[in-house]
PDB file of N, CA and C in Angstrom:
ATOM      1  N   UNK A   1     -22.277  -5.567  38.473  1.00  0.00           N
ATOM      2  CA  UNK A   1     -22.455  -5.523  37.045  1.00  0.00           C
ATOM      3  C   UNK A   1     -21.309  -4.716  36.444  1.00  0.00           C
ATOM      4  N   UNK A   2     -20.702  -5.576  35.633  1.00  0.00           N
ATOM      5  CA  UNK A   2     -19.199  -4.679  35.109  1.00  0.00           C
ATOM      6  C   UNK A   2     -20.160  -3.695  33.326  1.00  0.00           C
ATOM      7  N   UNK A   3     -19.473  -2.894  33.432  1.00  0.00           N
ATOM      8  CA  UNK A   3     -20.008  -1.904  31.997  1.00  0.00           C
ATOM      9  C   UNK A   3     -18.842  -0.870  31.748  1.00  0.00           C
ATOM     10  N   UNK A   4     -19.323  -0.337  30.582  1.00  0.00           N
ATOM     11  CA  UNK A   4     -18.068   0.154  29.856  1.00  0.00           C
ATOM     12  C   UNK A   4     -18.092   2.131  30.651  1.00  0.00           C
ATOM     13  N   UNK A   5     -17.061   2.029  31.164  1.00  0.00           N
ATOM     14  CA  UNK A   5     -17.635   3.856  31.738  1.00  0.00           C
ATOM     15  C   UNK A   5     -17.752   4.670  30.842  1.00  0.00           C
ATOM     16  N   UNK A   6     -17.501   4.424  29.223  1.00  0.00           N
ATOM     17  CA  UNK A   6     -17.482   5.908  28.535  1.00  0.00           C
ATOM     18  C   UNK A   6     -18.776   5.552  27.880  1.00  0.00           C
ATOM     19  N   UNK A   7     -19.730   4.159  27.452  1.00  0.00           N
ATOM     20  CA  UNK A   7     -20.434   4.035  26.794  1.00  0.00           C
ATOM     21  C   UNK A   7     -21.999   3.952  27.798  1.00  0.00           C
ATOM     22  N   UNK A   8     -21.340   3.294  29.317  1.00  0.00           N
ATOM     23  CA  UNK A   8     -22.642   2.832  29.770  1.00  0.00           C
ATOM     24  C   UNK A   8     -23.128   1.097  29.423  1.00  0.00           C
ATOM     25  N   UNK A   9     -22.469   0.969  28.693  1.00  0.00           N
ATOM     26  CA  UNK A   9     -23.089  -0.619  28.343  1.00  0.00           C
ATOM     27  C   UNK A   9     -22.554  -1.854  28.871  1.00  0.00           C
ATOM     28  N   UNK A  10     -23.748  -2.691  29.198  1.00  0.00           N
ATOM     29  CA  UNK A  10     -23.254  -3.374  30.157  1.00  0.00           C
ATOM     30  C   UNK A  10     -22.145  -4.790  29.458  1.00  0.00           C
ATOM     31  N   UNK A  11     -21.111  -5.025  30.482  1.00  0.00           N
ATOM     32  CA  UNK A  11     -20.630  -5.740  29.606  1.00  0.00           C
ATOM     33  C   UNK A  11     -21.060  -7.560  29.803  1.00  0.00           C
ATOM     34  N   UNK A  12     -21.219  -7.322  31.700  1.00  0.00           N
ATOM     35  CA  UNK A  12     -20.960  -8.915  32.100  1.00  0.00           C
ATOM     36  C   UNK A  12     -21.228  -8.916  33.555  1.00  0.00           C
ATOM     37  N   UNK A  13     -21.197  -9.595  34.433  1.00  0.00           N
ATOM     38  CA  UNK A  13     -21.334  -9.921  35.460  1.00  0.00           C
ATOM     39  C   UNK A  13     -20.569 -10.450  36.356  1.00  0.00           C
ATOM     40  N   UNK A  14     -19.829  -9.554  37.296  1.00  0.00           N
ATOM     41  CA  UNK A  14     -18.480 -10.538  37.755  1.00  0.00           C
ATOM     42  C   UNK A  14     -18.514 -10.324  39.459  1.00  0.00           C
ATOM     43  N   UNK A  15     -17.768 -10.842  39.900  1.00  0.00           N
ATOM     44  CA  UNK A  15     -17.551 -10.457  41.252  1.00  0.00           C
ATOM     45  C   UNK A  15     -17.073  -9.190  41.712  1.00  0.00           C
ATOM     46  N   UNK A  16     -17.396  -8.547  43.313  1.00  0.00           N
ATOM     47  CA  UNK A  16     -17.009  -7.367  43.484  1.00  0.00           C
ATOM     48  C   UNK A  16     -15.513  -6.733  43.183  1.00  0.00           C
ATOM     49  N   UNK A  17     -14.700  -7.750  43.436  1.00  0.00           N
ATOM     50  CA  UNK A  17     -13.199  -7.602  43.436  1.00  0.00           C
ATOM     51  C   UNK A  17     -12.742  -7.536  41.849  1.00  0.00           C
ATOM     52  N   UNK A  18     -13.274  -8.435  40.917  1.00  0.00           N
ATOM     53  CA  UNK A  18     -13.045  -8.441  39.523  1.00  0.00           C
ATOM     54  C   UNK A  18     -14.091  -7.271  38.257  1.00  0.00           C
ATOM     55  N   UNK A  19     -14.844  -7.009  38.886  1.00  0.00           N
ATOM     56  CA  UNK A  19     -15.696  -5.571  38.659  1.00  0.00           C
ATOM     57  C   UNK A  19     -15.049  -4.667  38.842  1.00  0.00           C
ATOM     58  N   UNK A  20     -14.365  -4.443  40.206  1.00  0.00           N
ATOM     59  CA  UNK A  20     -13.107  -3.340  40.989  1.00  0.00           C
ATOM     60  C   UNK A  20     -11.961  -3.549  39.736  1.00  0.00           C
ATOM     61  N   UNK A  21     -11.314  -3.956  39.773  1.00  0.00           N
ATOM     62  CA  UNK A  21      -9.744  -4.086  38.573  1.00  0.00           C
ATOM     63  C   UNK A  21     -10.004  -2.894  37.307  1.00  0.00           C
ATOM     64  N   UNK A  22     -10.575  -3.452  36.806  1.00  0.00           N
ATOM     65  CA  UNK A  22     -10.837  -2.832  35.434  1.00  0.00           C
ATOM     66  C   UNK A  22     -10.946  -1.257  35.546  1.00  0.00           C
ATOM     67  N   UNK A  23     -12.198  -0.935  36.399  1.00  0.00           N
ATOM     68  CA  UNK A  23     -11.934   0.342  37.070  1.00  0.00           C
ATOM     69  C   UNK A  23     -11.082   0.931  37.465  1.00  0.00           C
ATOM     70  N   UNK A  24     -10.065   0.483  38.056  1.00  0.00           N
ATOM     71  CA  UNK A  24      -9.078   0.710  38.768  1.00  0.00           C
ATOM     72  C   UNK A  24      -8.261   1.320  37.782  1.00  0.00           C
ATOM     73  N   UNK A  25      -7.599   0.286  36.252  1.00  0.00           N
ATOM     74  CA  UNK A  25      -7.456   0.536  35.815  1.00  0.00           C
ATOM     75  C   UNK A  25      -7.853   1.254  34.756  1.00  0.00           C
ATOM     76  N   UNK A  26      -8.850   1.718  34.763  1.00  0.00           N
ATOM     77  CA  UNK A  26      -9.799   3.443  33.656  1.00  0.00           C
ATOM     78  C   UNK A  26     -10.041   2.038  32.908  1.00  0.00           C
ATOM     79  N   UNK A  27     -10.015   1.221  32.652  1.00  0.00           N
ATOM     80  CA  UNK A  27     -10.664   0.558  31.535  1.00  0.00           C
ATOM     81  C   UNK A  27      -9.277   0.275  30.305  1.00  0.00           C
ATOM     82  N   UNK A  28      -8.383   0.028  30.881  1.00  0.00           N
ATOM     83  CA  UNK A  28      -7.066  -0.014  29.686  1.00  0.00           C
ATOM     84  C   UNK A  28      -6.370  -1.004  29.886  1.00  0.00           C
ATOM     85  N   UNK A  29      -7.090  -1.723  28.953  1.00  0.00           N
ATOM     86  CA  UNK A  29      -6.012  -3.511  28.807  1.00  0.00           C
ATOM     87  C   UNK A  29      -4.731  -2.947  28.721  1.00  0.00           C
ATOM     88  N   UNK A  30      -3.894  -2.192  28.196  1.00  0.00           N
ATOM     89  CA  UNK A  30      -2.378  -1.739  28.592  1.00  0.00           C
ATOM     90  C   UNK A  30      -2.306  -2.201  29.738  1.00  0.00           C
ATOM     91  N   UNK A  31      -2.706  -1.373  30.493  1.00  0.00           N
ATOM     92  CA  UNK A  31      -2.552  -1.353  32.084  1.00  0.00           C
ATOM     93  C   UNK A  31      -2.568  -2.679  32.647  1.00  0.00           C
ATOM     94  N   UNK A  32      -3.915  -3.388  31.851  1.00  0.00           N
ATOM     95  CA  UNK A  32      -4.269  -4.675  32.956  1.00  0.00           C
ATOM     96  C   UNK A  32      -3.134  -5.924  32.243  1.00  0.00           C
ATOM     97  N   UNK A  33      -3.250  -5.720  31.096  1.00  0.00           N
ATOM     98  CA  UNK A  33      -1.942  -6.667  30.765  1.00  0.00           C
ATOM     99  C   UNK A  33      -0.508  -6.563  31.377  1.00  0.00           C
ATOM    100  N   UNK A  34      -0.209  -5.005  31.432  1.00  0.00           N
ATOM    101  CA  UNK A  34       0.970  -4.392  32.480  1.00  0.00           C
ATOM    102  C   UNK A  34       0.794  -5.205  33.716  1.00  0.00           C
ATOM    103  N   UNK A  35      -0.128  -5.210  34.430  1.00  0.00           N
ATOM    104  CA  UNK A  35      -0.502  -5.855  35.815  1.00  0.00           C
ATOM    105  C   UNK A  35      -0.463  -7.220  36.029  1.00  0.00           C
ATOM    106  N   UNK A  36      -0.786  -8.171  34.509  1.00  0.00           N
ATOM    107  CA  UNK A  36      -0.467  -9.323  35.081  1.00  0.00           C
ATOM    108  C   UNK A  36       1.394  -9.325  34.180  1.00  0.00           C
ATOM    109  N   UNK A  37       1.603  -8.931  33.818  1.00  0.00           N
ATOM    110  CA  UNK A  37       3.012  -9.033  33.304  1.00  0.00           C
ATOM    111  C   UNK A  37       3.544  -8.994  35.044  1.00  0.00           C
ATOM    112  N   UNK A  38       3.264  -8.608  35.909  1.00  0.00           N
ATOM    113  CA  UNK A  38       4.012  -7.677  36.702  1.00  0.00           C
ATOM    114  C   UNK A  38       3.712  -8.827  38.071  1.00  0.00           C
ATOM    115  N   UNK A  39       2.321  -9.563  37.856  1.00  0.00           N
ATOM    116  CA  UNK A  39       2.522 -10.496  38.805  1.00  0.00           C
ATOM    117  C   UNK A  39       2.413 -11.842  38.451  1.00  0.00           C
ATOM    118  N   UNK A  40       3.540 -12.003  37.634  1.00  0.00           N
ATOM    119  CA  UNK A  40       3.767 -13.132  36.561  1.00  0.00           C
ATOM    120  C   UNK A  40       5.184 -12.936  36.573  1.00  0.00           C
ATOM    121  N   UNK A  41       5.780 -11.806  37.429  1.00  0.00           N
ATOM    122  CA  UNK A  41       7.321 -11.463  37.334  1.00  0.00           C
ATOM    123  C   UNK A  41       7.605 -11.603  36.058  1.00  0.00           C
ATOM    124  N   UNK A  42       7.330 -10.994  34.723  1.00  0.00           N
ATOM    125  CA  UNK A  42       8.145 -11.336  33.899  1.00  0.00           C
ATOM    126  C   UNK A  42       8.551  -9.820  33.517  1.00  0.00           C
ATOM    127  N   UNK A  43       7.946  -8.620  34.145  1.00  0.00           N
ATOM    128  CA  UNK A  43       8.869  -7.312  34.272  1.00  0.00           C
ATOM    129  C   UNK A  43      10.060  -7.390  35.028  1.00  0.00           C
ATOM    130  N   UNK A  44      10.061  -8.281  35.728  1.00  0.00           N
ATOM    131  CA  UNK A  44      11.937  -8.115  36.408  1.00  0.00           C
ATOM    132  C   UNK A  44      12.950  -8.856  35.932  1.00  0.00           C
ATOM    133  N   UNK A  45      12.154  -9.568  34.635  1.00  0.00           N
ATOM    134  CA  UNK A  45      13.217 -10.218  34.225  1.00  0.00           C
ATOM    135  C   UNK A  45      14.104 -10.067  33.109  1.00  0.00           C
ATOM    136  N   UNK A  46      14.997  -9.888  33.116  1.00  0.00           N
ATOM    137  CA  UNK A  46      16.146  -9.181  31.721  1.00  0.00           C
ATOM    138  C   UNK A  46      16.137  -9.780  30.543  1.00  0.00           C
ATOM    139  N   UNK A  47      15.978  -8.656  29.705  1.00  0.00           N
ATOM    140  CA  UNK A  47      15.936  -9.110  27.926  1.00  0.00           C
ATOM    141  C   UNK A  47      17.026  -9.677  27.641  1.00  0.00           C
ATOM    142  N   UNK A  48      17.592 -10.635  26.625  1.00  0.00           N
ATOM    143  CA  UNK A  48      18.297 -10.593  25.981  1.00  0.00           C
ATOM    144  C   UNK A  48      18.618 -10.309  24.629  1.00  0.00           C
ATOM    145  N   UNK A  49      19.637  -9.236  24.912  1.00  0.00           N
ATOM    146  CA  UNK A  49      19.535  -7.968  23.398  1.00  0.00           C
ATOM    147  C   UNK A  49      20.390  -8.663  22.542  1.00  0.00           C
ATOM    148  N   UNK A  50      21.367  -8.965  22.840  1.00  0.00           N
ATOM    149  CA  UNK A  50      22.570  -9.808  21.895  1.00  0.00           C
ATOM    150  C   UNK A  50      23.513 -10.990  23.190  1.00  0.00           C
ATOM    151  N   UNK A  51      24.161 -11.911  22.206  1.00  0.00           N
ATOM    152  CA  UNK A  51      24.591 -13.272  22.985  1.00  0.00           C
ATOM    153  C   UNK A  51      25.684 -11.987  24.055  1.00  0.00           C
ATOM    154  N   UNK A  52      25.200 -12.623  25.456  1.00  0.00           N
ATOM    155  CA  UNK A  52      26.341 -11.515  26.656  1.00  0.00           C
ATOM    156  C   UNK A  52      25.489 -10.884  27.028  1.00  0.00           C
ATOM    157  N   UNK A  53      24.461 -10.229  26.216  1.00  0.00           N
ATOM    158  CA  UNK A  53      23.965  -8.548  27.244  1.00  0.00           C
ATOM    159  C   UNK A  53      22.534  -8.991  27.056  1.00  0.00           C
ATOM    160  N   UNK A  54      22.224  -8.336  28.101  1.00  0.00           N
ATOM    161  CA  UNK A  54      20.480  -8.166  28.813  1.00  0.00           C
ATOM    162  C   UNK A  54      20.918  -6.677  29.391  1.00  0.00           C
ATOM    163  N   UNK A  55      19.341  -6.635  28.250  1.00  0.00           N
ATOM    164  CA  UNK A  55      18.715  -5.335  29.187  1.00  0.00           C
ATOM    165  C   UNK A  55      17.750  -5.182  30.477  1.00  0.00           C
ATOM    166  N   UNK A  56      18.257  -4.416  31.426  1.00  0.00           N
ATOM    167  CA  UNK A  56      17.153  -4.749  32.959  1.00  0.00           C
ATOM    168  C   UNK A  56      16.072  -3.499  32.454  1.00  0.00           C
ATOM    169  N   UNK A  57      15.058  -4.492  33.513  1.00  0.00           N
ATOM    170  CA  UNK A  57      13.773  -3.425  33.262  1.00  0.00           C
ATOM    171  C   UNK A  57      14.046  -2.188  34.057  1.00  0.00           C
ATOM    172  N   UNK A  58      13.536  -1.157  33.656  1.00  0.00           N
ATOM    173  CA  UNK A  58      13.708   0.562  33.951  1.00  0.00           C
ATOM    174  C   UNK A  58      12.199   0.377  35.151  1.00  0.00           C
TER     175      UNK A  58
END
């Protein structure tokens, strides 16, 4: 049973592994959006700031 840790309320019902994530991450879509950015490779891939230059990810 997935629920909110600061409120207690339940949110939904998911599997053990997808119950686990959220936790993992304290509960912060930042984070979990960070996470699929990250296995979606689109953090390694370079901006383009102006025609010629890209910025690499830090």
């Amino acid at each position: 049973m997935d629920h909110d840790h600061e409120t207690g309320r339940v949110r939904g019902i998911l599997c053990f592994a997808c119950n686990a994530a959220p936790g993992q991450m304290r509960d912060r879509p930042d984070a979990l959006r960070r996470a699929a950015d990250y296995l979606e490779g689109i953090v390694w891939k370079p901006t383009l700031v102006a025609p010629g230059v890209y910025r690499l990810p830090s």
